[in-house]
Protein backbone atom coordinates (compact mmCIF):
# COMPACT_ATOMS: atom_id res chain seq x y z
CA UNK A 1 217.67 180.44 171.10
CA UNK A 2 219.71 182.00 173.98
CA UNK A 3 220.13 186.01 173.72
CA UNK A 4 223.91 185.88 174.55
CA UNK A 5 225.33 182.50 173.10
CA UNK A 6 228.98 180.78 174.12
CA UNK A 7 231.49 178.76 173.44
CA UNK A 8 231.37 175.67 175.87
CA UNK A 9 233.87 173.31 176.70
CA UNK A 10 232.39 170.18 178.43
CA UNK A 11 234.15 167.62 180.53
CA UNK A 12 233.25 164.31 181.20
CA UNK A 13 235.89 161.95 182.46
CA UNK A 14 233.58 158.62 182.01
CA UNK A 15 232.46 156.10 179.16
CA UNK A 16 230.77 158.05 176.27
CA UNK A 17 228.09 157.30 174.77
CA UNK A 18 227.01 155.00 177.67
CA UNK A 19 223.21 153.67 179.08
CA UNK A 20 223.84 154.90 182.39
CA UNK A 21 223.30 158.36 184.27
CA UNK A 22 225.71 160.34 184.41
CA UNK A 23 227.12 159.87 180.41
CA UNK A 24 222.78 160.05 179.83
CA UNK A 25 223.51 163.67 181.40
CA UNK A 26 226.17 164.27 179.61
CA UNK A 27 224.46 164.08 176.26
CA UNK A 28 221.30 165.02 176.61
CA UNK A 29 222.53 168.56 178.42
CA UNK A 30 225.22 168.97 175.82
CA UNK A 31 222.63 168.56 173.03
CA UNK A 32 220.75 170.91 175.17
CA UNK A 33 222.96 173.71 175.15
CA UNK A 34 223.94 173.17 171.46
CA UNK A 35 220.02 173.79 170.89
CA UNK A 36 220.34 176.99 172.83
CA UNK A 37 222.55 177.89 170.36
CA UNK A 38 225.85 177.83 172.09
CA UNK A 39 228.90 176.35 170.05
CA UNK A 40 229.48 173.41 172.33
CA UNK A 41 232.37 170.62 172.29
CA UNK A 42 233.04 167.68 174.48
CA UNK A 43 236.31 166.25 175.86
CA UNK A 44 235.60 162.84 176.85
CA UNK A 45 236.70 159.09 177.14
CA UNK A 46 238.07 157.08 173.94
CA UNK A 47 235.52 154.41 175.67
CA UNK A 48 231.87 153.96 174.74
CA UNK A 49 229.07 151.64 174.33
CA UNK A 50 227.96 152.83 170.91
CA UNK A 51 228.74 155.39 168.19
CA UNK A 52 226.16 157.21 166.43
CA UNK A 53 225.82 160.85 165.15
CA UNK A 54 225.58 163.51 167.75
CA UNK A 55 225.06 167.07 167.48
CA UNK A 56 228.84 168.47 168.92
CA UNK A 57 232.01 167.54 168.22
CA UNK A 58 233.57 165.18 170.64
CA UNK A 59 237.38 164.72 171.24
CA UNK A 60 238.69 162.19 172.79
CA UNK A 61 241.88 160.36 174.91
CA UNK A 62 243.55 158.53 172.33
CA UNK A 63 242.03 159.02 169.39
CA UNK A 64 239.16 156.77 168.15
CA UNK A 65 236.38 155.42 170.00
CA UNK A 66 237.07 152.09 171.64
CA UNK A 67 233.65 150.11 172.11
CA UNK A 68 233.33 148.76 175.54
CA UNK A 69 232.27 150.47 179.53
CA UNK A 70 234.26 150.78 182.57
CA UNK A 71 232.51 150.70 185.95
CA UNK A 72 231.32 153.28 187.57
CA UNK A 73 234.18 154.43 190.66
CA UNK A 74 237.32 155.33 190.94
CA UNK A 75 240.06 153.02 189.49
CA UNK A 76 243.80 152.86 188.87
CA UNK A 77 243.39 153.28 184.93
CA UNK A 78 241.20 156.26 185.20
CA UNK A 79 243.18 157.95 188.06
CA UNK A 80 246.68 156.93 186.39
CA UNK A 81 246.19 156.89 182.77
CA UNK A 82 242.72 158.51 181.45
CA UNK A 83 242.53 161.30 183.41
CA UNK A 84 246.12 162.95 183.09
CA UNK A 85 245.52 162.22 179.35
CA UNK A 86 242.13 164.13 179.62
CA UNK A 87 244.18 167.17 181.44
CA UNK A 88 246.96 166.96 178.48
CA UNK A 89 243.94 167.30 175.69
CA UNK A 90 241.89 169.78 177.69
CA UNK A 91 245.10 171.88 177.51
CA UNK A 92 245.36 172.14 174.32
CA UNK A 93 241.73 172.73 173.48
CA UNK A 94 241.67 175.69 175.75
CA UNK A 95 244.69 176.82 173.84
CA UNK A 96 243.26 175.94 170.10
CA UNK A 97 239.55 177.23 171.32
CA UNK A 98 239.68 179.94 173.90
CA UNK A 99 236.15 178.88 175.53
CA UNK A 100 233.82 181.71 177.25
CA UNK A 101 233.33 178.59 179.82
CA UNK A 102 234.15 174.64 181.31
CA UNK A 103 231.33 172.98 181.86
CA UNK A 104 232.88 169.82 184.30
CA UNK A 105 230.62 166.74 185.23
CA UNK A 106 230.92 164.82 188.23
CA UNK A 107 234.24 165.16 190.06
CA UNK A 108 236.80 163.91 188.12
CA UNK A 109 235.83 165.94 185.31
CA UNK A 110 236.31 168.75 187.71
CA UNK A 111 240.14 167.47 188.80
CA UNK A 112 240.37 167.54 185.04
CA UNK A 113 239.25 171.08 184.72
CA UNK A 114 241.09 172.39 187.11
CA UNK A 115 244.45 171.12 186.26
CA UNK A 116 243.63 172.32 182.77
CA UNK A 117 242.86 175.74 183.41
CA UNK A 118 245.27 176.26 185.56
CA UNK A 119 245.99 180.46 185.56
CA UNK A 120 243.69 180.80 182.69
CA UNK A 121 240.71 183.21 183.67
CA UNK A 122 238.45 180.84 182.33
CA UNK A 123 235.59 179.72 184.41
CA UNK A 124 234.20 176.65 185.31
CA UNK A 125 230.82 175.48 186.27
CA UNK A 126 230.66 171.87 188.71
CA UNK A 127 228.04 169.81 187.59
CA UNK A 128 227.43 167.48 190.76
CA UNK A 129 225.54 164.32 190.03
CA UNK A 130 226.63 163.11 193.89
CA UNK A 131 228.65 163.63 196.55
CA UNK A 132 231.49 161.60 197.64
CA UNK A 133 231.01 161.08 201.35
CA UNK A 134 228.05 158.84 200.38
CA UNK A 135 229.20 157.66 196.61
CA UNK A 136 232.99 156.10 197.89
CA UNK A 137 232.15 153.99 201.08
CA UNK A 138 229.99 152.02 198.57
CA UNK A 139 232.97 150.81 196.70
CA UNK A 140 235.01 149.52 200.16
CA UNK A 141 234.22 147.54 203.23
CA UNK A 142 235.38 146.74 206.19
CA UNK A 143 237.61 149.51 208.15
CA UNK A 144 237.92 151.26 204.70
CA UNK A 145 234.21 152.58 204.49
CA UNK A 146 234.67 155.00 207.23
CA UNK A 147 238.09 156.37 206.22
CA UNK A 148 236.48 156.60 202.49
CA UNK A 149 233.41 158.75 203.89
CA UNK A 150 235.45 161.57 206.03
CA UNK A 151 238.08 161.21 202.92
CA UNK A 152 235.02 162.08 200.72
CA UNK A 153 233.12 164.87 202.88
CA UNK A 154 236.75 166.57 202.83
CA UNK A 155 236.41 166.30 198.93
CA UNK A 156 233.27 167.65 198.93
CA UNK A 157 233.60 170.53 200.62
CA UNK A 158 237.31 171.51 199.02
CA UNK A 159 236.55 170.76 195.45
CA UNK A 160 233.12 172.64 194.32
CA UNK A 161 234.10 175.30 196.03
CA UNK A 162 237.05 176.35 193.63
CA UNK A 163 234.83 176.40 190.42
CA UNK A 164 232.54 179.44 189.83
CA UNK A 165 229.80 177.96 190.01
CA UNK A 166 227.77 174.41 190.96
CA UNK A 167 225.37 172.94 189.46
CA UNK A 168 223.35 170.12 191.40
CA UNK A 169 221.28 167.42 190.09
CA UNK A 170 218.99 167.16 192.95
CA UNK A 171 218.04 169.66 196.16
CA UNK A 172 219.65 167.09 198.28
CA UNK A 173 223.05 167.74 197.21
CA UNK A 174 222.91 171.67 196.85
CA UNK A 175 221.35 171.46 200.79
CA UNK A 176 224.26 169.37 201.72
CA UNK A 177 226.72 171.92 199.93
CA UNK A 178 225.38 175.29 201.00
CA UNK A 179 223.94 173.55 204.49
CA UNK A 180 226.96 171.25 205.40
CA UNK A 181 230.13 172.92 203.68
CA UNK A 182 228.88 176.72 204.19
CA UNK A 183 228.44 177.08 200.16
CA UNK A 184 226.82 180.71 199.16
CA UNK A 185 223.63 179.34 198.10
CA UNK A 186 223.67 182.13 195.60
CA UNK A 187 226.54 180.41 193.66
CA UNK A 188 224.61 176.40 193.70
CA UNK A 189 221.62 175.98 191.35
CA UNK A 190 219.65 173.14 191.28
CA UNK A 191 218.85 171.71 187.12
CA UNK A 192 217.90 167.75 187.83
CA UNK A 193 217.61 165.41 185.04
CA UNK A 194 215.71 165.45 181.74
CA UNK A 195 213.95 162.49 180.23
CA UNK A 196 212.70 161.42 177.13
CA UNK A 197 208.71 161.06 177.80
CA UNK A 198 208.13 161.18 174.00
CA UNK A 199 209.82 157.79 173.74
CA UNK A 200 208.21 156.41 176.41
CA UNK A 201 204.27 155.54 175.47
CA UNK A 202 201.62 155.16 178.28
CA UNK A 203 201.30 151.45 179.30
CA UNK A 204 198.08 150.11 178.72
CA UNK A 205 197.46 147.20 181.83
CA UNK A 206 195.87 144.86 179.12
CA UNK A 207 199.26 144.41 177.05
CA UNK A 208 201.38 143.80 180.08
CA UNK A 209 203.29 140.46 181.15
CA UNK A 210 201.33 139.69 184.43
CA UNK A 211 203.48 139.41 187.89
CA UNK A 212 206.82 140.50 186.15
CA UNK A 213 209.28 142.68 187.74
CA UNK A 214 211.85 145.16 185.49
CA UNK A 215 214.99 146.27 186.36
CA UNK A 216 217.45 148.22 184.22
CA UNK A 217 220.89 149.08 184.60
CA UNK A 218 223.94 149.03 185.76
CA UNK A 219 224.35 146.13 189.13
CA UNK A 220 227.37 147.75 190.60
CA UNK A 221 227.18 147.24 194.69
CA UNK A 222 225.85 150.68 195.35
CA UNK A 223 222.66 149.80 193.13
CA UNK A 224 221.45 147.37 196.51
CA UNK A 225 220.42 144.79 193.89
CA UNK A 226 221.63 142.09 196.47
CA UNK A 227 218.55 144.02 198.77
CA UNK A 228 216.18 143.14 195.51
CA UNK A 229 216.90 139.50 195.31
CA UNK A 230 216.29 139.26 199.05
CA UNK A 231 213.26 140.66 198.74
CA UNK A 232 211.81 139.09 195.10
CA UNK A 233 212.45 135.94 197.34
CA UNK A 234 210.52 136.51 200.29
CA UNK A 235 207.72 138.09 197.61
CA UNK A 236 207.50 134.75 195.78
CA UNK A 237 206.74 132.55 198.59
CA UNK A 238 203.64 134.16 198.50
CA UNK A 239 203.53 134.64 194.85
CA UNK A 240 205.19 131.99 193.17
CA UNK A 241 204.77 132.84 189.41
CA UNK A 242 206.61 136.46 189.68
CA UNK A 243 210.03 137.10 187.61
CA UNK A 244 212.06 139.38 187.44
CA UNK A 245 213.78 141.00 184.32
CA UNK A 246 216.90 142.02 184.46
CA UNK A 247 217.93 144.36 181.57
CA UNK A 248 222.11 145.46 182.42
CA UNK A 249 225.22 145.13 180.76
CA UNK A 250 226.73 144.23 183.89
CA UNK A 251 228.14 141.06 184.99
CA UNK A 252 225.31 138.87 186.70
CA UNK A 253 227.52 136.48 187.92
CA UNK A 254 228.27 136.99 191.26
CA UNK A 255 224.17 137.94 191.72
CA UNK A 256 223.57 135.06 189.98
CA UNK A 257 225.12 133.05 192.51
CA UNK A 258 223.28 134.81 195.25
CA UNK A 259 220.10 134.00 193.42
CA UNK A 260 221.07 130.29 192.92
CA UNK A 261 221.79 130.13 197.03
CA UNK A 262 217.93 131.79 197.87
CA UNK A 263 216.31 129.09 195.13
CA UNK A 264 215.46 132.08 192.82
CA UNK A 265 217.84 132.17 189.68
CA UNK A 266 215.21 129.99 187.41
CA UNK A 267 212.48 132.94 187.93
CA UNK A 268 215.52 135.81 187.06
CA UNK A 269 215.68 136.56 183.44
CA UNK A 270 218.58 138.85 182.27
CA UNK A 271 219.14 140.52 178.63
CA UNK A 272 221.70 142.92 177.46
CA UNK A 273 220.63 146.76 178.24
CA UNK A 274 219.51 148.48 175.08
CA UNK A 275 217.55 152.03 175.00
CA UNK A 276 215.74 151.28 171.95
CA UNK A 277 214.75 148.18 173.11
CA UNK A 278 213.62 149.87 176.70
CA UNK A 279 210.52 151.72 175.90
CA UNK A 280 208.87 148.48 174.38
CA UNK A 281 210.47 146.17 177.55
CA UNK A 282 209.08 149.27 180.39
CA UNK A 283 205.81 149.21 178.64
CA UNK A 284 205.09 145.00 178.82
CA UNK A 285 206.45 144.95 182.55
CA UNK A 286 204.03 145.00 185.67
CA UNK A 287 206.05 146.90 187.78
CA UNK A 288 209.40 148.58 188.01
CA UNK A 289 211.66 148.20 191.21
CA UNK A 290 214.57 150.81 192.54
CA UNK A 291 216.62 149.31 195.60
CA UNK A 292 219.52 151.41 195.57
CA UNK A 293 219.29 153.13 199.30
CA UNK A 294 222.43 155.47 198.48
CA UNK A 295 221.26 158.07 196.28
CA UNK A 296 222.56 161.73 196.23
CA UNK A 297 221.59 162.44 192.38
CA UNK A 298 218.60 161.12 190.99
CA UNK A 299 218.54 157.65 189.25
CA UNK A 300 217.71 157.97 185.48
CA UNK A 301 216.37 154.75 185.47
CA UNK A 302 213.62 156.27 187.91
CA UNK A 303 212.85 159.34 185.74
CA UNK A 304 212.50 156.32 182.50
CA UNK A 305 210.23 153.86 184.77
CA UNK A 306 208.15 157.24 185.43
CA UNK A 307 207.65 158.26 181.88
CA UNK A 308 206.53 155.06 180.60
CA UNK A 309 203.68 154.70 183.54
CA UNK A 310 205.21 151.98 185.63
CA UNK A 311 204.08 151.89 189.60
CA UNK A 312 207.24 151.81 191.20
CA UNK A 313 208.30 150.17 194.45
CA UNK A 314 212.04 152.16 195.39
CA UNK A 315 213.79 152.47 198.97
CA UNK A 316 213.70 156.16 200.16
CA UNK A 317 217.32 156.99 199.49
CA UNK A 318 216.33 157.32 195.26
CA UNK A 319 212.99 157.84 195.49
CA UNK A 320 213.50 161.35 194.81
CA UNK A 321 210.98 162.74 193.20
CA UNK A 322 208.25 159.73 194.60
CA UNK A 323 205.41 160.25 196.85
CA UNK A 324 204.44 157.11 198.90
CA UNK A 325 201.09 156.39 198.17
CA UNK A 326 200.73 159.27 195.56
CA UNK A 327 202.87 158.06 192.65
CA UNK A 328 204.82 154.76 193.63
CA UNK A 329 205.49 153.29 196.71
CA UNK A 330 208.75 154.05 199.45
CA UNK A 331 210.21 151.65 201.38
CA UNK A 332 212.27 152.63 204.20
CA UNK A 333 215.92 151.99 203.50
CA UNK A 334 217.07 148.38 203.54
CA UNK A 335 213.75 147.33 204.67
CA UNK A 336 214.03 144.22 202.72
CA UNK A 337 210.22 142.74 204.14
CA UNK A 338 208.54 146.21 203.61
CA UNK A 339 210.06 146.07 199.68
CA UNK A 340 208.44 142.54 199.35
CA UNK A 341 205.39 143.36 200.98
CA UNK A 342 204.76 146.28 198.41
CA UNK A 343 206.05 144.49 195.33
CA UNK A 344 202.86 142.14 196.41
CA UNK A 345 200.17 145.46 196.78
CA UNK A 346 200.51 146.28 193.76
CA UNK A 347 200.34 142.83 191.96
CA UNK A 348 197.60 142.06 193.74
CA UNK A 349 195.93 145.47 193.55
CA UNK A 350 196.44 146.05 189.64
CA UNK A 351 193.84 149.30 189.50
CA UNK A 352 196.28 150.89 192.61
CA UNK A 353 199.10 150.12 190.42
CA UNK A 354 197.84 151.63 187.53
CA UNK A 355 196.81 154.58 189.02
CA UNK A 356 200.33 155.14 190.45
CA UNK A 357 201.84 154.72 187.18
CA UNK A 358 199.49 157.05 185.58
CA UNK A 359 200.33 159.66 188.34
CA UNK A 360 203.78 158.97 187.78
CA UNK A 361 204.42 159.60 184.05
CA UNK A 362 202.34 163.23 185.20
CA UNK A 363 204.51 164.04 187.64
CA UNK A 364 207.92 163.87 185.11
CA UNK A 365 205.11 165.40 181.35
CA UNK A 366 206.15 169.15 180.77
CA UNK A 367 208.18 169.54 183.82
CA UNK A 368 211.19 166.53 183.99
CA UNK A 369 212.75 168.13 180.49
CA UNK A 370 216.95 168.57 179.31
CA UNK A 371 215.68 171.59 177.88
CA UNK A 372 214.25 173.47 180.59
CA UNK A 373 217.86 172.26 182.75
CA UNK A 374 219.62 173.89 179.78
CA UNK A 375 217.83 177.25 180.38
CA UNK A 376 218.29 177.37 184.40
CA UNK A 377 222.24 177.01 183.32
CA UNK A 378 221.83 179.19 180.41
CA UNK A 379 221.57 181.89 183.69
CA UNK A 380 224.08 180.96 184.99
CA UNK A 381 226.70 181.24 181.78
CA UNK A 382 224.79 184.69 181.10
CA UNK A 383 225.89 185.59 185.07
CA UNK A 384 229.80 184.47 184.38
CA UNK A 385 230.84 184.49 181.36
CA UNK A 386 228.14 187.06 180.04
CA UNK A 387 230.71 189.89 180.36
């Protein structure tokens, strides 16, 4: 329990509840600060994979919860439609409410904030879970990419700075803010991700599915899952009898095609993307694989594949809290051969890969926690709004 307690408003202009990192963050640091003791609402989305009980109460654009996802970017609905919604019901929760704070993720959840607030001496702390300069050339091509990326370090460096405070998900992105865009490093805190270790039990080598590769989550471009199927093909002309599982609830379709055209798509299974089914699928699977080059935050999906043990192979851009050699193995990005040449070390070395799983579920026990992230931003409210 926190000595000074508040009332929280969070923002989260995305799909909620949803298997993917930032609504994961969303959650599990809401929850967080509700166990701190604060009296904590959220102001979400009326989309969402799932409903189930959760600790605060949620309000939402229009009403009910809609099952479904949207992916992950900017898009005409969201810009249009959700998000001036989101403004108009932020409004008048800061009206019925009178918060001590706005907590906004990512950065349309800060747009949201800020046309909420407008005069109101409320303030708002920035949760940054990227930054656009790398996050929107991923979603063009062609001529577009560059104009995207100086469209997006403008963004980055206007935005943040008009909340009261920024909270980052990895050092990467408060360096770029306080390094970059002059930021006072006093007012950018670093609180990266949680994860659920409990739920994720050691793997014992003995009960795995020999030679099988997991992947979870979402396949949007930035992921550089076309970069995995490049290299899971060169791997298997050496290795014939590896697959690859493929747990997402994204479309495989286009992939799929890409796999059909390198001769791969029979040794590619894909299921729907469940957590309760993910502990049990992390813990049968040889060894986990992270190609996504692009990586300002830190991918959940790394922090899961750590606590359940897995040796993972990742490019350098997510391997953020890896240590070639020590607890997974770093390719250098887009280094399609080197991937392919490690996803073969470890299968045929499977004592090295188990003692780089072991290392890695160490590296995330006691220290990789939502509740320890709560406290660091429990300072920050106390600095604030503790007045």
């Amino acid at each position: 329990m926190a000595d000074r307690c508040f009332r929280i408003t969070v923002v989260a202009a995305c799909p909620f509840p949803a298997r993917r990192g930032t609504p994961i963050r969303v959650e599990r640091l809401t929850e967080a600060f509700q166990d701190l003791g604060n009296d904590v609402e959220l102001v979400t989305y009326h989309i969402g994979q799932d409903e189930y009980p959760m600790a605060f109460p949620i309000h939402r654009v229009f009403g009910e919860l809609k099952p479904g996802t949207i992916a992950p970017g900017p898009t005409v609905a969201k810009l249009m439609r959700y998000d001036p919604a989101m403004v108009r019901l932020l409004k008048r929760r800061l009206l019925a409410r009178h918060p001590d704070l706005i907590y906004a993720h990512h950065f349309e959840g800060l747009l949201v904030a800020l046309a909420a607030r407008g005069r109101r001496m409320v303030p708002i702390v920035y949760d940054a879970h990227t930054m656009l300069a790398s996050e929107l050339p991923t979603y063009q091509s062609g001529p577009m990419k560059a104009a995207s990326c100086r469209f997006g370090a403008f963004m980055d460096r206007a935005l943040p700075s008009r909340a009261d405070h920024v909270v980052t998900v990895t050092e990467d992105i408060r360096t770029a803010l306080v390094e970059r865009h002059g930021f006072d490093p006093d007012k950018v805190t670093v609180a990266m991700n949680g994860v659920e270790v409990d739920e994720f039990a050691p793997i014992l080598r003995d009960e795995v599915e020999p030679d099988t590769l997991v992947y979870t989550g979402t396949l949007s471009r930035y992921q550089g899952f076309g970069d995995l199927l490049t290299s899971f093909s060169i791997a298997r002309e050496t290795c014939p009898q590896l697959r690859l599982k493929v747990y997402t609830n994204g479309d495989f379709d286009s992939l799929g095609r890409q796999a059909e055209a390198l001769g791969i798509r029979g040794s590619i299974d894909v299921e729907p993307d469940t957590f309760q089914d993910l502990p049990d699928r992390l813990a049968r699977g040889a060894i986990a694989v992270l190609p996504r080059s692009v990586c300002d935050g830190i991918p959940q999906k790394l922090l899961n594949y750590m606590a359940a043990g897995m040796p993972v192979v990742a490019y350098r851009g997510s391997a953020k809290v890896i240590e070639h050699e020590a607890n997974g193995l770093v390719a250098e990005n887009g280094d399609t051969e080197a991937f392919a040449q490690y996803i073969l070390r470890l299968v045929n070395d499977p004592e090295n890969a188990e003692r780089l799983g072991a290392n890695a579920r160490d590296k995330v026990l006691g220290t990789m926690n939502w509740q320890a992230a709560a406290r660091t931003c429990q300072g920050i409210f106390d600095g604030i709004a503790g007045g």
